[in-house]
Protein backbone atom coordinates (compact mmCIF):
# COMPACT_ATOMS: atom_id res chain seq x y z
CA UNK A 1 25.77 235.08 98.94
CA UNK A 2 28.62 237.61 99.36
CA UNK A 3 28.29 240.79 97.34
CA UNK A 4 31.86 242.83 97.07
CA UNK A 5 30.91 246.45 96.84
CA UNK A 6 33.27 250.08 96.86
CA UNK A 7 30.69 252.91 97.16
CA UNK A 8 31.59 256.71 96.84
CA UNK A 9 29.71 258.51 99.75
CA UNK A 10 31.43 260.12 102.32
CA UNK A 11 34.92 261.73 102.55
CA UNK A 12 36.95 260.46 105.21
CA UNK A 13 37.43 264.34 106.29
CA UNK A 14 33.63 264.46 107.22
CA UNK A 15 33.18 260.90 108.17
CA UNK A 16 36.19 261.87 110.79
CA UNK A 17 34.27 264.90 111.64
CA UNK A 18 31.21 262.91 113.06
CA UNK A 19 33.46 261.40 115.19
CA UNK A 20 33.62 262.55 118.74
CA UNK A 21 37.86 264.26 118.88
CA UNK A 22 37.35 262.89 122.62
CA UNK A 23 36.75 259.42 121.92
CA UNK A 24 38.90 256.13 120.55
CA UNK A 25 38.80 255.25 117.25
CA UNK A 26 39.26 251.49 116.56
CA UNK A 27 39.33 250.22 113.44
CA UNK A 28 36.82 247.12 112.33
CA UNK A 29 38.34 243.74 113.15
CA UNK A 30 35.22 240.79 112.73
CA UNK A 31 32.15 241.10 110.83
CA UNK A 32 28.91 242.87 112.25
CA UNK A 33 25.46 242.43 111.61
CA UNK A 34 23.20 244.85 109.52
CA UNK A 35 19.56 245.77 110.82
CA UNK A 36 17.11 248.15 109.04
CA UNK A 37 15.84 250.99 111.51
CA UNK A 38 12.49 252.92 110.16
CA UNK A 39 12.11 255.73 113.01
CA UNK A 40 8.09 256.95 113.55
CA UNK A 41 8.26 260.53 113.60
CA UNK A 42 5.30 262.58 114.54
CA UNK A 43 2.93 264.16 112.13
CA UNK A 44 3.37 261.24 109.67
CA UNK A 45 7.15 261.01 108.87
CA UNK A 46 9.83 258.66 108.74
CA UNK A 47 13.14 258.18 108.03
CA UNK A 48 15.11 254.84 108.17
CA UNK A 49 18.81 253.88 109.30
CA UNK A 50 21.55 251.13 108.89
CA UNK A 51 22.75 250.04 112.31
CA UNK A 52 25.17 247.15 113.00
CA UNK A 53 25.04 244.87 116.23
CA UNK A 54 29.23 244.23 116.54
CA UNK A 55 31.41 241.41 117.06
CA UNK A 56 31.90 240.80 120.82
CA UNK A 57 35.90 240.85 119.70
CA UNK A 58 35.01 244.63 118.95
CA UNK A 59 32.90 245.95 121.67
CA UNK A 60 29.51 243.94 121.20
CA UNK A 61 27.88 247.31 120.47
CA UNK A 62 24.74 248.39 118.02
CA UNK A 63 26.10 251.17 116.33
CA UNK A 64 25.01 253.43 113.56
CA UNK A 65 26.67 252.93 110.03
CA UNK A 66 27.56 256.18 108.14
CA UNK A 67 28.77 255.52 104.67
CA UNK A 68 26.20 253.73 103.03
CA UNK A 69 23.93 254.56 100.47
CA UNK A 70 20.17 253.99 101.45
CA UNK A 71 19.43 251.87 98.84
CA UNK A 72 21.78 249.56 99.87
CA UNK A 73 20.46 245.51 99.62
CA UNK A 74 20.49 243.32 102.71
CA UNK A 75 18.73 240.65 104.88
CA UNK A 76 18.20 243.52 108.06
CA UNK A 77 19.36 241.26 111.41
CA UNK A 78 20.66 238.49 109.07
CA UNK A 79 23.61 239.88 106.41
CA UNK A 80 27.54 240.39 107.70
CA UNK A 81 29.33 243.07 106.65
CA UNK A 82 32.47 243.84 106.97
CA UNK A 83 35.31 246.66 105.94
CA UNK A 84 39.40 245.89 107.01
CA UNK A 85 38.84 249.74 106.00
CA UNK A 86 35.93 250.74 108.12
CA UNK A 87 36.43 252.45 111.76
CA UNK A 88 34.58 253.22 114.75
CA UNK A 89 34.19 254.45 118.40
CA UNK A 90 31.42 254.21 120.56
CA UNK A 91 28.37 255.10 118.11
CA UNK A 92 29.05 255.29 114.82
CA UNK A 93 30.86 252.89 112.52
CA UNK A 94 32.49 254.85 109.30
CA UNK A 95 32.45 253.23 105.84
CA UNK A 96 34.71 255.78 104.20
CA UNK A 97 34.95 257.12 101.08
CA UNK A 98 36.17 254.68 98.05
CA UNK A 99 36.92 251.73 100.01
CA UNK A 100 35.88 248.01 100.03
CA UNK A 101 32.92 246.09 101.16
CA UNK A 102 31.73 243.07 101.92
CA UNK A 103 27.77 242.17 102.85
CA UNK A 104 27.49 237.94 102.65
CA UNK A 105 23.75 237.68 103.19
CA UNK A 106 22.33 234.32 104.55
CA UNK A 107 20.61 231.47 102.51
CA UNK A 108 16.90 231.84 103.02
CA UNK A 109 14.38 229.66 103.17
CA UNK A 110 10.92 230.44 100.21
CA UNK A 111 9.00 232.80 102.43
CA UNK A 112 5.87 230.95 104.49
CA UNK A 113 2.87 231.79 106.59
CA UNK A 114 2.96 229.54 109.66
CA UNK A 115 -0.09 227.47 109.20
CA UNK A 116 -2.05 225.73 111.78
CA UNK A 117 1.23 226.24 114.03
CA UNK A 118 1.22 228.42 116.83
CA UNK A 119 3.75 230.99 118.44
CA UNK A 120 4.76 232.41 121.82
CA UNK A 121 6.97 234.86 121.67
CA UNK A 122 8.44 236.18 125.67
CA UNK A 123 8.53 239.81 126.03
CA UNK A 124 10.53 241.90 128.09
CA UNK A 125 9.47 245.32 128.50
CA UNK A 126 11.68 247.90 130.19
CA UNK A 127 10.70 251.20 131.81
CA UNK A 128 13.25 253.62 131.38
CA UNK A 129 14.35 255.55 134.65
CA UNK A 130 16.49 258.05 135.19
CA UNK A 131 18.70 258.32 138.85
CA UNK A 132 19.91 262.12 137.96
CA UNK A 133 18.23 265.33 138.70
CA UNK A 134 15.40 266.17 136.41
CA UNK A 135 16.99 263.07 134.33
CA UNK A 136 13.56 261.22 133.35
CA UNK A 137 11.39 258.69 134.00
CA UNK A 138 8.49 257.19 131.82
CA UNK A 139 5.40 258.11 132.85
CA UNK A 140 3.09 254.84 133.77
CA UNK A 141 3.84 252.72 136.71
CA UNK A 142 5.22 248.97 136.06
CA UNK A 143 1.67 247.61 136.62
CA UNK A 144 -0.19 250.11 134.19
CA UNK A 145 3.00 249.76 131.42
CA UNK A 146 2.26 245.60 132.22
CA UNK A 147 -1.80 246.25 131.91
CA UNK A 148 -0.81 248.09 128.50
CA UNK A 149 1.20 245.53 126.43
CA UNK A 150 -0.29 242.07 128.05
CA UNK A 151 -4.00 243.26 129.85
CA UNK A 152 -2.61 241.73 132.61
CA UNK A 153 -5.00 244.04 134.90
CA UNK A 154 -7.91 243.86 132.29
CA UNK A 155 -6.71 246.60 130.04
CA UNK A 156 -9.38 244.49 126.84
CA UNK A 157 -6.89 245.88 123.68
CA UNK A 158 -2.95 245.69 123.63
CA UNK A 159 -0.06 243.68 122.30
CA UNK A 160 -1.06 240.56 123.08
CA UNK A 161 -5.02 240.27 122.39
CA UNK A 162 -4.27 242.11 118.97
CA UNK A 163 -1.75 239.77 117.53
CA UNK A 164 -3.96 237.23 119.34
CA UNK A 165 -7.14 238.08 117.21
CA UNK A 166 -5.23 239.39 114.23
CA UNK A 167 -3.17 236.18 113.93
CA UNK A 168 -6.05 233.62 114.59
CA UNK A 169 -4.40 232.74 118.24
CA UNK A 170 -1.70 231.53 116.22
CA UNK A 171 0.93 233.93 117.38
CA UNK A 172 0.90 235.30 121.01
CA UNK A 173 3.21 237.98 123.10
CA UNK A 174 3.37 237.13 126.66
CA UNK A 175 5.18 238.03 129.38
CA UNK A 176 8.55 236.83 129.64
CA UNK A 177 9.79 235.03 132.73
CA UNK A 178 11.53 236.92 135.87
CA UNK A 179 15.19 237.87 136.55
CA UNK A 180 16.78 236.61 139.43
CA UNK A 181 16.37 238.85 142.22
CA UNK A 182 15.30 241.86 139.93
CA UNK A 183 11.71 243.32 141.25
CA UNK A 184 9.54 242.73 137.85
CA UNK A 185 5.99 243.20 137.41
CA UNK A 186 4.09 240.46 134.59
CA UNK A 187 6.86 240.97 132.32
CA UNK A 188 7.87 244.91 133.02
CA UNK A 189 10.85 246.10 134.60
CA UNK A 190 12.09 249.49 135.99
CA UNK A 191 15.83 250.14 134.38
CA UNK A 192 17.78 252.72 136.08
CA UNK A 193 20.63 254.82 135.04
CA UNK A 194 22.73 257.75 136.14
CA UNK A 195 22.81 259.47 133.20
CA UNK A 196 20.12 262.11 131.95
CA UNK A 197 17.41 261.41 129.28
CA UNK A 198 17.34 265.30 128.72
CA UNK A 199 18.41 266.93 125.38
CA UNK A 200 20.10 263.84 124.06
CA UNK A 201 19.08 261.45 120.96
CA UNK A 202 16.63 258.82 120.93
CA UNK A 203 19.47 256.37 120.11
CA UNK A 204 21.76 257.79 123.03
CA UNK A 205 19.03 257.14 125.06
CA UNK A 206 18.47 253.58 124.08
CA UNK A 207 21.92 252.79 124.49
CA UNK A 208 21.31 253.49 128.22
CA UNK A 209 18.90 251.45 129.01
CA UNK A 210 20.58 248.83 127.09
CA UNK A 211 23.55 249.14 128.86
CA UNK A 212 21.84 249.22 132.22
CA UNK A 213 19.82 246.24 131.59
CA UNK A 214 22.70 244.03 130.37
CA UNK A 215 24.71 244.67 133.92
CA UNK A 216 21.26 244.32 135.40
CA UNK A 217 20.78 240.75 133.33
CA UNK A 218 24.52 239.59 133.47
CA UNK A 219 24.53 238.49 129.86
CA UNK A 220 24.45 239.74 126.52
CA UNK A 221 20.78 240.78 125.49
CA UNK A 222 17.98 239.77 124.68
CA UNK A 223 18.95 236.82 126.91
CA UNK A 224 15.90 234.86 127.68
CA UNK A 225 13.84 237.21 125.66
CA UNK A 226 12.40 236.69 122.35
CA UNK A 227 11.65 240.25 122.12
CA UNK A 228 12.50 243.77 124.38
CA UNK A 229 10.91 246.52 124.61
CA UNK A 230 12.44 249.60 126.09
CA UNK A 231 10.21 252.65 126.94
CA UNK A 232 12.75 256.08 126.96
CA UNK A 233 11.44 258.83 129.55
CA UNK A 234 10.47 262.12 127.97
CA UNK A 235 13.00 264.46 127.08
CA UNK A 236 14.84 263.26 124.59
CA UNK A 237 15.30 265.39 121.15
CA UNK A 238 11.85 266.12 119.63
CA UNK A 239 9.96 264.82 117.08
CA UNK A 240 10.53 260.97 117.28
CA UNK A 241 7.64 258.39 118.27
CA UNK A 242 9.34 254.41 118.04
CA UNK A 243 11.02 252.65 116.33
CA UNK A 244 12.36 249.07 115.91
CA UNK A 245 14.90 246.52 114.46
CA UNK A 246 13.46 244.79 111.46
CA UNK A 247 14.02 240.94 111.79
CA UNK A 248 15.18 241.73 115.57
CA UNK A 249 14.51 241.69 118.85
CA UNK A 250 14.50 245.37 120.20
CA UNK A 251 11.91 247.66 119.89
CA UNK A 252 12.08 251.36 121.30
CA UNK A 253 9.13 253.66 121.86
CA UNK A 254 8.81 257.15 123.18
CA UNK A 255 7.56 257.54 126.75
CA UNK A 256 4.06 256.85 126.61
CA UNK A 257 3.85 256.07 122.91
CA UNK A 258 4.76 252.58 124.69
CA UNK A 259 1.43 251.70 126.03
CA UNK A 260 -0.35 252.66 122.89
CA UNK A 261 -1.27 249.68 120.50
CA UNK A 262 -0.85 250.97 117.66
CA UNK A 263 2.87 251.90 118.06
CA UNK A 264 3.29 248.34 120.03
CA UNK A 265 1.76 246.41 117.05
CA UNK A 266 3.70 248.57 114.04
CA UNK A 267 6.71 248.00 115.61
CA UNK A 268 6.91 244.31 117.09
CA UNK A 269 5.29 243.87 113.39
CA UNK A 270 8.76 245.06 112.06
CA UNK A 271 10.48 242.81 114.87
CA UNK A 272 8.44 239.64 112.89
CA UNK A 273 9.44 240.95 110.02
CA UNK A 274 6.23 243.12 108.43
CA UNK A 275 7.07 246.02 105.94
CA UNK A 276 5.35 249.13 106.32
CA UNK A 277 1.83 249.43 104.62
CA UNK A 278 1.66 252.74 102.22
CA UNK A 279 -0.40 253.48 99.31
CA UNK A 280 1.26 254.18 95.78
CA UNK A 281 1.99 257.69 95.13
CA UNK A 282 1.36 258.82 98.80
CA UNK A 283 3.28 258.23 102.14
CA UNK A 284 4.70 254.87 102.56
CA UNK A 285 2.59 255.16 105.72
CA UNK A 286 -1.04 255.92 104.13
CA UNK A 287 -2.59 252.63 104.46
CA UNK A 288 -4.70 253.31 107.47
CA UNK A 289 -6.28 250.07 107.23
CA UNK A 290 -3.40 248.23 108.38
CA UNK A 291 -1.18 248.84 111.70
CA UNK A 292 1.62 248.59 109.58
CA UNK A 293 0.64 252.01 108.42
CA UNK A 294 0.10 255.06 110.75
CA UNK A 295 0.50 254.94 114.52
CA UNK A 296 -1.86 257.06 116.51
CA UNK A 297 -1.89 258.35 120.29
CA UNK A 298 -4.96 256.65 121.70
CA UNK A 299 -4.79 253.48 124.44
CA UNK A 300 -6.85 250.76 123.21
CA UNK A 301 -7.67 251.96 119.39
CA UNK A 302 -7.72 252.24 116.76
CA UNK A 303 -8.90 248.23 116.70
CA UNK A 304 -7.80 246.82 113.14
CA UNK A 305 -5.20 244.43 112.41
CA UNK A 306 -3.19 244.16 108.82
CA UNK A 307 -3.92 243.66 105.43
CA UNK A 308 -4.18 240.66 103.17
CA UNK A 309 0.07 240.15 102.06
CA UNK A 310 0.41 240.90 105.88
CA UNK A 311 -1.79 238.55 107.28
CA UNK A 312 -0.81 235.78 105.06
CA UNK A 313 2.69 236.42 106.47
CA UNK A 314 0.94 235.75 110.15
């Protein structure tokens, strides 16, 4: 279905401002696709971006979209959009003020649990690393950041025995297979970079790591992955804990909020698709029931899975 849309949000004076004077501006040649970003922030909030994954034709980039309204409708990792009138450089793509739209959203199937079937999903997940003075580096080794998603080591509660118990052993995370001649440890990788994790944004960071890890792979991401985590050395701008692409495959997580399972099951639960579990009149986070709701500091607890519309989804 293609909806045709001209929204009134943002003058092209300040979407221009938000725009680095430094950098190229290019305007929007092939269609990109939308993903919903909820960001965990600590002491309970949240706040949730539009980001589009671009054509290869015009950069390949994910960017973030300024100009639409929050409420907009789409499939997140599934609808096109696309603006002759939108522009962008290397970060943001600008929907300006007044002009034309277009989001065609795919034709989905009735929503289904997956029965008696089971799934493996390959995970990749990346420990951020940081070549420049004072730059960064995420603070487990390979082998403990492995032990913490998969208990390859014996660590008895992570990713992969959660989803394992939660689902019925119908859905499993393990780790994905090695890159040629990349040192990898069960399914963890150290990513290195030149630039500096210090001061900058969580999505800045990301993009490093991304970028190092493509050159690293050779080909576009997630490559033989079904899903990626990347773990972003402390000192990035406060306040943020994860986050991840709903219907995606990337999943980004704060230092050591990475080898936490609550944090790795909320957000791979947004990778699969799973909403966030609140309670009516309260924070869309409240149900504490469900991992879909709060995400808490702690290694192996708390030790609950989700609740009933959620599991029939698994």
């Amino acid at each position: 279905m293609k909806i045709v849309l001209t929204f009134l949000a943002l003058s092209c004076f300040g979407a221009k401002e938000s725009l680095a004077s430094n950098e190229s501006i290019k305007r929007m040649g092939s269609s990109c696709t939308l993903e919903r970003i909820p960001v965990q922030m600590l002491g309970g909030g949240i706040y949730e971006d539009h980001q589009c994954v671009m054509d290869i034709a015009d950069g390949g980039g994910i960017l973030n979209v300024e100009g639409l309204p929050d409420e907009v409708e789409y499939v997140s990792a599934k609808s096109k959009f696309y603006s002759g009138d939108a522009y962008f450089n290397s970060t943001t793509l600008i929907v300006p003020e007044g002009v034309d739209y277009d989001i065609e959203d795919p034709v989905l199937e009735p929503e289904q649990n997956i029965g008696s079937a089971r799934v493996t999903n390959s995970v990749l997940v990346v420990r951020g690393e940081s070549t420049a003075d004072g730059g960064g580096v995420v603070g487990v080794t390979l082998a403990e950041l492995s032990d913490s998603v998969f208990g390859t080591a014996g660590d008895p509660i992570n990713l992969r025995t959660q989803y394992m118990a939660c689902s019925y052993e119908k859905i499993e995370f393990k780790p994905g297979p090695p890159m040629d001649g990349v040192d990898a440890v069960n399914g963890a990788v150290t990513v290195t970079t030149p630039s500096s994790f210090s001061g900058v944004s969580n999505y800045v960071g990301e993009s490093y790591l991304r970028a190092a890890l493509q050159t690293m792979m050779g080909r576009s991401l997630p490559g033989d992955y079904d899903q990626i985590m990347f773990c972003i050395p402390p000192g990035t701008s406060a306040g943020w804990i994860a986050y991840a692409s709903v219907n995606g495959w990337r999943s980004v997580y704060n230092n050591l909020w990475c080898t936490y399972v609550s944090s790795q099951m909320h957000e791979i639960g947004h990778n699969i698709g799973l909403a966030h579990s609140g309670i009516t009149g309260s924070s869309e986070y409240a149900d504490q029931s469900d991992m879909m709701g709060y995400s808490y500091s702690q290694d192996d607890s708390p030790v609950m899975c989700f609740n009933a519309p959620k599991n029939y989804q698994l």
